[in-house]
PDB file of N, CA and C in Angstrom:
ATOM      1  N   UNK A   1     113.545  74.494 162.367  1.00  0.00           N
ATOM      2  CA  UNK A   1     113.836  74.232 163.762  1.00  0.00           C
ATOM      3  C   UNK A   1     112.878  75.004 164.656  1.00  0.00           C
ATOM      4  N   UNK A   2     112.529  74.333 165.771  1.00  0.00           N
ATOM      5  CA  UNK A   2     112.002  74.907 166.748  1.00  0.00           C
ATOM      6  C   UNK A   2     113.273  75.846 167.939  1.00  0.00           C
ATOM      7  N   UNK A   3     112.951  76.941 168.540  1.00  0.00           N
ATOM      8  CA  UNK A   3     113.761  77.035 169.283  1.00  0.00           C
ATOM      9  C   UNK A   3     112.980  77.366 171.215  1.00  0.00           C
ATOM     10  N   UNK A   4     113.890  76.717 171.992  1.00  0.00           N
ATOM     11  CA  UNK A   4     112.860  76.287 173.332  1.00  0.00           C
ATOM     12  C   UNK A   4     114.090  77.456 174.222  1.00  0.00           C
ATOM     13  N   UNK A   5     113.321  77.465 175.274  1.00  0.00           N
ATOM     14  CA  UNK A   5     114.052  78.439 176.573  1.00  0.00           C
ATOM     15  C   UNK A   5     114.314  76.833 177.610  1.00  0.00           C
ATOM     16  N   UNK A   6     115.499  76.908 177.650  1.00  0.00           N
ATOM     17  CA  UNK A   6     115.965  75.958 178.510  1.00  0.00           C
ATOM     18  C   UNK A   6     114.962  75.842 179.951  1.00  0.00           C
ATOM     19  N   UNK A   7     115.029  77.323 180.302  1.00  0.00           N
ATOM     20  CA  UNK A   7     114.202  77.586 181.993  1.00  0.00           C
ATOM     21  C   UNK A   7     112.971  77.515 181.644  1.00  0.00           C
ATOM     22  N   UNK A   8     111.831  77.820 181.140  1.00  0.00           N
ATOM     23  CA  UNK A   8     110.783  77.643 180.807  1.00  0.00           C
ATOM     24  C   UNK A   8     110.013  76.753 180.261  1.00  0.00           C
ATOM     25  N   UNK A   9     110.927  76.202 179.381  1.00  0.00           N
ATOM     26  CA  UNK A   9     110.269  74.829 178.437  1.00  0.00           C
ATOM     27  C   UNK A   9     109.453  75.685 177.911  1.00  0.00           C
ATOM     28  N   UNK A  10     109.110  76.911 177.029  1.00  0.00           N
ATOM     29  CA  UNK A  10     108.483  77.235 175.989  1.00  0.00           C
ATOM     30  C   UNK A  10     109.325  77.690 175.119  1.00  0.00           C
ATOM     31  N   UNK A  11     108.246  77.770 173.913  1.00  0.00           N
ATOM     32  CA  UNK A  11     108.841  77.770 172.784  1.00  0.00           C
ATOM     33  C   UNK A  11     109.056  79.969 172.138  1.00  0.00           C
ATOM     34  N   UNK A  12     109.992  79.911 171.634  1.00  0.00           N
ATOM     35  CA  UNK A  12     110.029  81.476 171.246  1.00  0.00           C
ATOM     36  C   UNK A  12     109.250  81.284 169.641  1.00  0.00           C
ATOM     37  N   UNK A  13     108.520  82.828 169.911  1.00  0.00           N
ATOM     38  CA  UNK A  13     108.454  83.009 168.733  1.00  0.00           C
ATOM     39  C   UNK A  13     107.897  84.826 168.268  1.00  0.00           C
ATOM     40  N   UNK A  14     107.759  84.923 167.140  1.00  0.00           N
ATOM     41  CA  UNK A  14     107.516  86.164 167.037  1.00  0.00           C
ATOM     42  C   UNK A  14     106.065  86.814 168.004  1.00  0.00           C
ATOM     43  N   UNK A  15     106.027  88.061 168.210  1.00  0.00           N
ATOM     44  CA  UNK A  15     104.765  88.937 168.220  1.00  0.00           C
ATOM     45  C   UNK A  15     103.718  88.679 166.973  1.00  0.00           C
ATOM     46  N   UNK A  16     104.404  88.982 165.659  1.00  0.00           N
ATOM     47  CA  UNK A  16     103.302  89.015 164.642  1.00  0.00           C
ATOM     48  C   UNK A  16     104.663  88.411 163.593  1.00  0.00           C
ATOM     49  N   UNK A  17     104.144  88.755 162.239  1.00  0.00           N
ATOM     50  CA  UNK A  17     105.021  88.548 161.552  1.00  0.00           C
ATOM     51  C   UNK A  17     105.212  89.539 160.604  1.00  0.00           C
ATOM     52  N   UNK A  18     105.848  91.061 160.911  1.00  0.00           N
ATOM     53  CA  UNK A  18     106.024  92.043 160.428  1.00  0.00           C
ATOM     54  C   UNK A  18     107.576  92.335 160.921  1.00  0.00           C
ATOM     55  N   UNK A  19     108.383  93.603 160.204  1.00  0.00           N
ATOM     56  CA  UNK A  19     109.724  94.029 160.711  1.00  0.00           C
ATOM     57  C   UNK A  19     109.434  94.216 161.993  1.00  0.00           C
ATOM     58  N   UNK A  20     110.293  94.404 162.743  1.00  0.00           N
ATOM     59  CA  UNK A  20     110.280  95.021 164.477  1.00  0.00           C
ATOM     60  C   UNK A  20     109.650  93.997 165.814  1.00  0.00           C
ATOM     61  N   UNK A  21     108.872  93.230 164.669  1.00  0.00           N
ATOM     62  CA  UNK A  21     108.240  92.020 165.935  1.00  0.00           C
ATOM     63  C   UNK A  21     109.750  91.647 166.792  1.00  0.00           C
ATOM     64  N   UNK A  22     109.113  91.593 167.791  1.00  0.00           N
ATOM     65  CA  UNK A  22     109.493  91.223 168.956  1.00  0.00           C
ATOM     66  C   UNK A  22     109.690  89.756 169.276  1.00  0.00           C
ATOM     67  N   UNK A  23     110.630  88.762 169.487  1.00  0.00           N
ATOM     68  CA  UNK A  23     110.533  87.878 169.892  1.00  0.00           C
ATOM     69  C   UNK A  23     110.058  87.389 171.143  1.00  0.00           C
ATOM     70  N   UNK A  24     109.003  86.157 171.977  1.00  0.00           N
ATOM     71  CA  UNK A  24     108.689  86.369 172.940  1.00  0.00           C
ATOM     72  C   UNK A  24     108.506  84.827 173.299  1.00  0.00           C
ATOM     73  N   UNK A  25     108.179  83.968 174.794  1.00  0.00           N
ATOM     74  CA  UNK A  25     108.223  82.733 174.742  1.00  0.00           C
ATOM     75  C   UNK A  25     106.330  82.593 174.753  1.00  0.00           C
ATOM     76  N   UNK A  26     106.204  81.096 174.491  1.00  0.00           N
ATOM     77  CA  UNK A  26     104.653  80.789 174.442  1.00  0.00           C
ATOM     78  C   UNK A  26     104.765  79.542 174.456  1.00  0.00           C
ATOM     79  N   UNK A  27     103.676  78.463 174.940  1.00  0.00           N
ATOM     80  CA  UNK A  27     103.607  77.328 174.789  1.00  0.00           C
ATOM     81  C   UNK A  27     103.716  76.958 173.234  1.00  0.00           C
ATOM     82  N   UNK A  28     103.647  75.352 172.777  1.00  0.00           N
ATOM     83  CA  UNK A  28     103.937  75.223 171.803  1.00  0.00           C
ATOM     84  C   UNK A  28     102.501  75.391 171.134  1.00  0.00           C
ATOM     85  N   UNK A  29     102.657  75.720 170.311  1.00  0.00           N
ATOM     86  CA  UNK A  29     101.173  75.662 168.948  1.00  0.00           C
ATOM     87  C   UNK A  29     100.910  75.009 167.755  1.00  0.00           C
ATOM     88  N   UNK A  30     102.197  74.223 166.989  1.00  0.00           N
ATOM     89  CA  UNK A  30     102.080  73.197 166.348  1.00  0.00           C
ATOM     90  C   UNK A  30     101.816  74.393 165.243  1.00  0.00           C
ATOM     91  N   UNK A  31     101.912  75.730 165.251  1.00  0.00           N
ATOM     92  CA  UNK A  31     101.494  76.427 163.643  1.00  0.00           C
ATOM     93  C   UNK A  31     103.526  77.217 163.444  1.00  0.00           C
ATOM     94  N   UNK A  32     103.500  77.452 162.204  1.00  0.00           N
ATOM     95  CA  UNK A  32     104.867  77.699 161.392  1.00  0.00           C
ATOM     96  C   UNK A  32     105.183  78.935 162.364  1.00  0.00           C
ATOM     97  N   UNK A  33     104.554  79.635 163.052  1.00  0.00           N
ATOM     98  CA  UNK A  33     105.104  80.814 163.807  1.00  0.00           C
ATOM     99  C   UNK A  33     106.293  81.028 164.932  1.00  0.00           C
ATOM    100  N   UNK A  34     105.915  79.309 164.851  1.00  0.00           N
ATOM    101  CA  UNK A  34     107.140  78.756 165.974  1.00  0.00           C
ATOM    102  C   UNK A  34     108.338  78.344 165.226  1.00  0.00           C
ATOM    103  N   UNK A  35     108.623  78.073 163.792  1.00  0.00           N
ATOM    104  CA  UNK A  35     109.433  77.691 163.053  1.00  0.00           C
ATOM    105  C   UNK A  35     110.436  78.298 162.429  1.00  0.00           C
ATOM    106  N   UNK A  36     111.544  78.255 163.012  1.00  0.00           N
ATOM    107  CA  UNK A  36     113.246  78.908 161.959  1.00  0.00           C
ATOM    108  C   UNK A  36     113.688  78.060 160.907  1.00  0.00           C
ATOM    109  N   UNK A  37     114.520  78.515 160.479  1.00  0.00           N
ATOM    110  CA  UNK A  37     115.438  78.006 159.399  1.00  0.00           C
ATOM    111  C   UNK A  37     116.654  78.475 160.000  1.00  0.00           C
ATOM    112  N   UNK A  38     117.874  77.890 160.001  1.00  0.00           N
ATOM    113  CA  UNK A  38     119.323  78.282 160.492  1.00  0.00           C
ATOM    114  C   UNK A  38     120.078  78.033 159.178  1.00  0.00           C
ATOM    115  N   UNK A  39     121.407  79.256 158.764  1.00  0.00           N
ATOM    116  CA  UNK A  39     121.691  79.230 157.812  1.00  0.00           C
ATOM    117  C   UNK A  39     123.465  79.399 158.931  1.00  0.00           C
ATOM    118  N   UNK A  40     124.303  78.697 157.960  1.00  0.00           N
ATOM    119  CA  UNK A  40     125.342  79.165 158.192  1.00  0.00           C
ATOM    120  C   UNK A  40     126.194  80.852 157.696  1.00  0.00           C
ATOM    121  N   UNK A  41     126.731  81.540 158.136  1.00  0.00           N
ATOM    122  CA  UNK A  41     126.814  82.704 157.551  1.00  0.00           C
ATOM    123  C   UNK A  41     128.287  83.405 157.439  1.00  0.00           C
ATOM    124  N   UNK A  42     128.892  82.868 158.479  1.00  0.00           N
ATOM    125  CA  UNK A  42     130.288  83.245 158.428  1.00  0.00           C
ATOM    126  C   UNK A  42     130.611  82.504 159.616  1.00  0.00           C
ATOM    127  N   UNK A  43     131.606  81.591 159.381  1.00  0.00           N
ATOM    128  CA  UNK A  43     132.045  80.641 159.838  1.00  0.00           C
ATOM    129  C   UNK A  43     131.368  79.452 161.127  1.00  0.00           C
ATOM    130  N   UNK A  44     130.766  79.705 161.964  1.00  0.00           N
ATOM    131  CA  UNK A  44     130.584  79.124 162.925  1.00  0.00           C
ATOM    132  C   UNK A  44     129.150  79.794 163.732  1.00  0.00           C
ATOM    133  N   UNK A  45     129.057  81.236 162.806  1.00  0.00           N
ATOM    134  CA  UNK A  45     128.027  82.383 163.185  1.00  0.00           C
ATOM    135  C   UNK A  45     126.328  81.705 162.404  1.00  0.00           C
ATOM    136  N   UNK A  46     124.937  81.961 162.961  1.00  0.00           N
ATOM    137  CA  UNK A  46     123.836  81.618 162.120  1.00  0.00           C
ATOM    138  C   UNK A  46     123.109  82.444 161.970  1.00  0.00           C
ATOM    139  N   UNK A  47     122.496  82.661 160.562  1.00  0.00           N
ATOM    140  CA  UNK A  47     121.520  83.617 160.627  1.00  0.00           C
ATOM    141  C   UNK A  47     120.167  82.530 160.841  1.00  0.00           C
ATOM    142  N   UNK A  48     119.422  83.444 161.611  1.00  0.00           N
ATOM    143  CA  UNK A  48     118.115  82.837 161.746  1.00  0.00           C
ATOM    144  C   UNK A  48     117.246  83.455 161.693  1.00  0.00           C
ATOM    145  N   UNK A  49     116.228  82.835 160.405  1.00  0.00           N
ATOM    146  CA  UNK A  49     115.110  83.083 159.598  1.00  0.00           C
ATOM    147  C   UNK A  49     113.694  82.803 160.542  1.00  0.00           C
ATOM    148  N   UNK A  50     112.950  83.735 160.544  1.00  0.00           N
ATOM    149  CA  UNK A  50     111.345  83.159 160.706  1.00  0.00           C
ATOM    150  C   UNK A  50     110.951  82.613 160.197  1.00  0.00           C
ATOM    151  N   UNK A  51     110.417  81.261 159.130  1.00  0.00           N
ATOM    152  CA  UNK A  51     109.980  81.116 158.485  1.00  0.00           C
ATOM    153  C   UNK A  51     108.758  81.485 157.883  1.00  0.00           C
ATOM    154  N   UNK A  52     107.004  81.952 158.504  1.00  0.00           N
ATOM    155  CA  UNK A  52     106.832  82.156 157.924  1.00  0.00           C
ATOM    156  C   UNK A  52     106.746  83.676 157.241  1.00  0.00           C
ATOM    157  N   UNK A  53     107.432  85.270 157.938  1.00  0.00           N
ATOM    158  CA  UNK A  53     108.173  86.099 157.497  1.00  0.00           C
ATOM    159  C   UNK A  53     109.044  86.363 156.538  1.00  0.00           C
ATOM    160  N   UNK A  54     109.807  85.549 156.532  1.00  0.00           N
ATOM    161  CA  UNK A  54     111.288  85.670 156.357  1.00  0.00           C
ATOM    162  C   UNK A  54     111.793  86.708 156.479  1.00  0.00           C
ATOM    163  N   UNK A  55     111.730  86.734 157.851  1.00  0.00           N
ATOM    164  CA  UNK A  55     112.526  87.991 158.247  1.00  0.00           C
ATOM    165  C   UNK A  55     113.572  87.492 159.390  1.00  0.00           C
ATOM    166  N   UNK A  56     114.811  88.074 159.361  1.00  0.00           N
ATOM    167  CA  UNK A  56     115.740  87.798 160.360  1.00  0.00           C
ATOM    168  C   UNK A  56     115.875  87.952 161.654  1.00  0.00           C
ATOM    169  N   UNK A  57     116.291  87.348 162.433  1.00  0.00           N
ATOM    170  CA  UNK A  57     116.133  87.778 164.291  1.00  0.00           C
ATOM    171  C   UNK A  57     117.579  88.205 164.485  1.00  0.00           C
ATOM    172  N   UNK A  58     117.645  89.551 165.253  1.00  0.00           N
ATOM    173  CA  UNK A  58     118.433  90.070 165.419  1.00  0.00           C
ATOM    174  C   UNK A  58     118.116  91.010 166.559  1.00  0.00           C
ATOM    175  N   UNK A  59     119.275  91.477 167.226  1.00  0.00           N
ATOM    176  CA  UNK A  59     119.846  92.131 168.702  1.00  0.00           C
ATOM    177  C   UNK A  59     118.777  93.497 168.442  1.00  0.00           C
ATOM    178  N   UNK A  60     118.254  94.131 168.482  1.00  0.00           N
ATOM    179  CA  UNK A  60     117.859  95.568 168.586  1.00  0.00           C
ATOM    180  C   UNK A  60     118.773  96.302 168.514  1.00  0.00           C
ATOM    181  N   UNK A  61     118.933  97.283 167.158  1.00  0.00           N
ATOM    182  CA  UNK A  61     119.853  98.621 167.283  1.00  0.00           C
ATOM    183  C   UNK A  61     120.868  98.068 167.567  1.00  0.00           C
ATOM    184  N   UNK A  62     121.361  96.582 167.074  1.00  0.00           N
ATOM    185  CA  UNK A  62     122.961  96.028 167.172  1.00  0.00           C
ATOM    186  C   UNK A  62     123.233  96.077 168.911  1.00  0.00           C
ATOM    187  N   UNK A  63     122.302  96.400 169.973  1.00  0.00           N
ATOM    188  CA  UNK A  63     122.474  96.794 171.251  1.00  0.00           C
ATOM    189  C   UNK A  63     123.030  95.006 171.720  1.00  0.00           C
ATOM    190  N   UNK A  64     124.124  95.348 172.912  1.00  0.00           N
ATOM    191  CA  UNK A  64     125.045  94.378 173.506  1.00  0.00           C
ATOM    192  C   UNK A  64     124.752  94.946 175.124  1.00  0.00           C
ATOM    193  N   UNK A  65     123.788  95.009 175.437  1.00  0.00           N
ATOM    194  CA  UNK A  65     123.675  95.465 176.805  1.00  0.00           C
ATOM    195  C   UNK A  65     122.402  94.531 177.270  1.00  0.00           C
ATOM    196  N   UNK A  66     122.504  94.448 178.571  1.00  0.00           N
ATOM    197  CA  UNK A  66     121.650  93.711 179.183  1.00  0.00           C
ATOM    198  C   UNK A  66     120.228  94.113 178.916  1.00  0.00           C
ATOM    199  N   UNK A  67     118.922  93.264 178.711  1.00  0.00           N
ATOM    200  CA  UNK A  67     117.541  93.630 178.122  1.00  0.00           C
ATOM    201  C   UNK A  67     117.868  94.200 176.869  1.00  0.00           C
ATOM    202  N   UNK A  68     118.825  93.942 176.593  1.00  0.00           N
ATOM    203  CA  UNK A  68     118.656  94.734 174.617  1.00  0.00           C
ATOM    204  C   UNK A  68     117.113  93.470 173.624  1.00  0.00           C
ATOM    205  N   UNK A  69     116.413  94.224 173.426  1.00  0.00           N
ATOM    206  CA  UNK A  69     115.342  93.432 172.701  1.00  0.00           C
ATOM    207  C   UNK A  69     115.909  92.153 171.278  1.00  0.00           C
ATOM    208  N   UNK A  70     115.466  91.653 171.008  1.00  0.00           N
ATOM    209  CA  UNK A  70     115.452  90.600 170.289  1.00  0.00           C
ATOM    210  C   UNK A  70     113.881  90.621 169.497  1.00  0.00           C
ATOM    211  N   UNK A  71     114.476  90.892 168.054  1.00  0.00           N
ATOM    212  CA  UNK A  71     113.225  91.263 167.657  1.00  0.00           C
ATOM    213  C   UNK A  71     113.572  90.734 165.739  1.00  0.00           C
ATOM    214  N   UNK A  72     112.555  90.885 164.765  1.00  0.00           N
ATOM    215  CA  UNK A  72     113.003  90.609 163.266  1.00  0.00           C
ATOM    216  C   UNK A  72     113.000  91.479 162.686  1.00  0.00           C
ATOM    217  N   UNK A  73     113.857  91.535 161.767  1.00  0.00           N
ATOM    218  CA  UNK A  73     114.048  92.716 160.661  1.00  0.00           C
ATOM    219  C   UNK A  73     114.450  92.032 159.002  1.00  0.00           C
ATOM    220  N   UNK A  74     114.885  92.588 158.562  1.00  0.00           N
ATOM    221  CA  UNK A  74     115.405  92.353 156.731  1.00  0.00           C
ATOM    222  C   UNK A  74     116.658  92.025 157.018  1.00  0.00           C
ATOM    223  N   UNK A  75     117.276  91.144 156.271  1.00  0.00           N
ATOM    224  CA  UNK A  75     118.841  90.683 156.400  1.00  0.00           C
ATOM    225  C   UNK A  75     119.721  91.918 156.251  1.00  0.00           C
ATOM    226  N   UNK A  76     120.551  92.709 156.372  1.00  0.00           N
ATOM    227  CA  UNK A  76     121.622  93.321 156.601  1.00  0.00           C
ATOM    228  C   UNK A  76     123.404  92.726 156.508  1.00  0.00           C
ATOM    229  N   UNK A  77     123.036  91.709 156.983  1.00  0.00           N
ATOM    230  CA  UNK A  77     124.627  91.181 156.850  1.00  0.00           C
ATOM    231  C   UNK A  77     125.386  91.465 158.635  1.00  0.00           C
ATOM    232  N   UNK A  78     124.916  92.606 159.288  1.00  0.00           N
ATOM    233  CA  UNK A  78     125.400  92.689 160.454  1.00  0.00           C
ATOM    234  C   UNK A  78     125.419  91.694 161.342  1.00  0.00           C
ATOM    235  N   UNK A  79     126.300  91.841 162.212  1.00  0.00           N
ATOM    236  CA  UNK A  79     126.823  90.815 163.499  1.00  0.00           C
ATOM    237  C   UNK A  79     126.103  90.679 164.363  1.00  0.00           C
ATOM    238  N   UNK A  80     124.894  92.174 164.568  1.00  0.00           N
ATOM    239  CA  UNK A  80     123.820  91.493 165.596  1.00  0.00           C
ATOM    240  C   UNK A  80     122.892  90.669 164.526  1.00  0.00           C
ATOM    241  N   UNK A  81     123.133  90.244 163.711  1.00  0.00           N
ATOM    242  CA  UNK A  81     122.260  89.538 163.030  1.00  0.00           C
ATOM    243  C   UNK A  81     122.361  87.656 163.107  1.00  0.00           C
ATOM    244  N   UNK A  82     124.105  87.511 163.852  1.00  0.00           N
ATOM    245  CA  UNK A  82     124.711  86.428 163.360  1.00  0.00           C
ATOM    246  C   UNK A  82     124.327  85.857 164.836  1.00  0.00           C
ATOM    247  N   UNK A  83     124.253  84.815 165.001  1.00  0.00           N
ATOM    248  CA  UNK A  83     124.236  83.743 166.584  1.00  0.00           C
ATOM    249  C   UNK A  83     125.409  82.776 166.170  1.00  0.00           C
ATOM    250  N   UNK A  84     125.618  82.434 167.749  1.00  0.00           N
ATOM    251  CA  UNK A  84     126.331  80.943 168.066  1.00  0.00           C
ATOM    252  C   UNK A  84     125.292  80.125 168.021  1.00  0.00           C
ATOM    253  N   UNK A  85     125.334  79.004 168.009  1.00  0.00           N
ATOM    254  CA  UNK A  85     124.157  77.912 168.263  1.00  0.00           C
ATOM    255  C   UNK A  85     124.717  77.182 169.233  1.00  0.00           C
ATOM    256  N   UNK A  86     124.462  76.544 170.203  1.00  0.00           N
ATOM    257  CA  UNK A  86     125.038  75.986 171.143  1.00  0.00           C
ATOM    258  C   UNK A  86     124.514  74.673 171.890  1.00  0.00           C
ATOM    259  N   UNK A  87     124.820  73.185 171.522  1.00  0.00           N
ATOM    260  CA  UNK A  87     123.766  72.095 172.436  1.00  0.00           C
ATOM    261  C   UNK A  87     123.560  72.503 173.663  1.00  0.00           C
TER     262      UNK A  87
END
């Protein structure tokens, strides 16, 4: 899957493809950097994969506060790890 910013019409994707990258928006590029995989994980929750990383996108430091970063790391199993998906 691709994933888009409703307000922007660009596409997210990593900084690089190492732990800690940063997620960020960019026009589209047609290369795998722009590409997830969505897994179901506990019930209704998704983990989502970088593909070509495979590394997970998740909340920064589990942080729930406004500007908390969005960035990839190694699967963990944690809840900042899990999303809603939403049309």
């Amino acid at each position: 899957y691709t994933l888009k910013a409703k307000h922007s019409n660009r596409f997210i994707q990593p900084e690089n493809n190492n732990g800690g990258a940063r997620l960020r928006q960019y026009d589209a590029n047609s290369q795998t950097n722009q590409i997830f995989k969505l897994d179901v994980v506990d019930g209704n929750a998704y983990k989502i994969t970088s593909v070509p990383s495979n590394l997970i996108v998740e909340a920064e430091g589990a942080g729930t506060t406004f500007g908390t970063a969005v960035k990839l790391n190694n699967w963990s199993i944690g809840n900042h790890q899990k999303w809603d998906i939403t049309p």
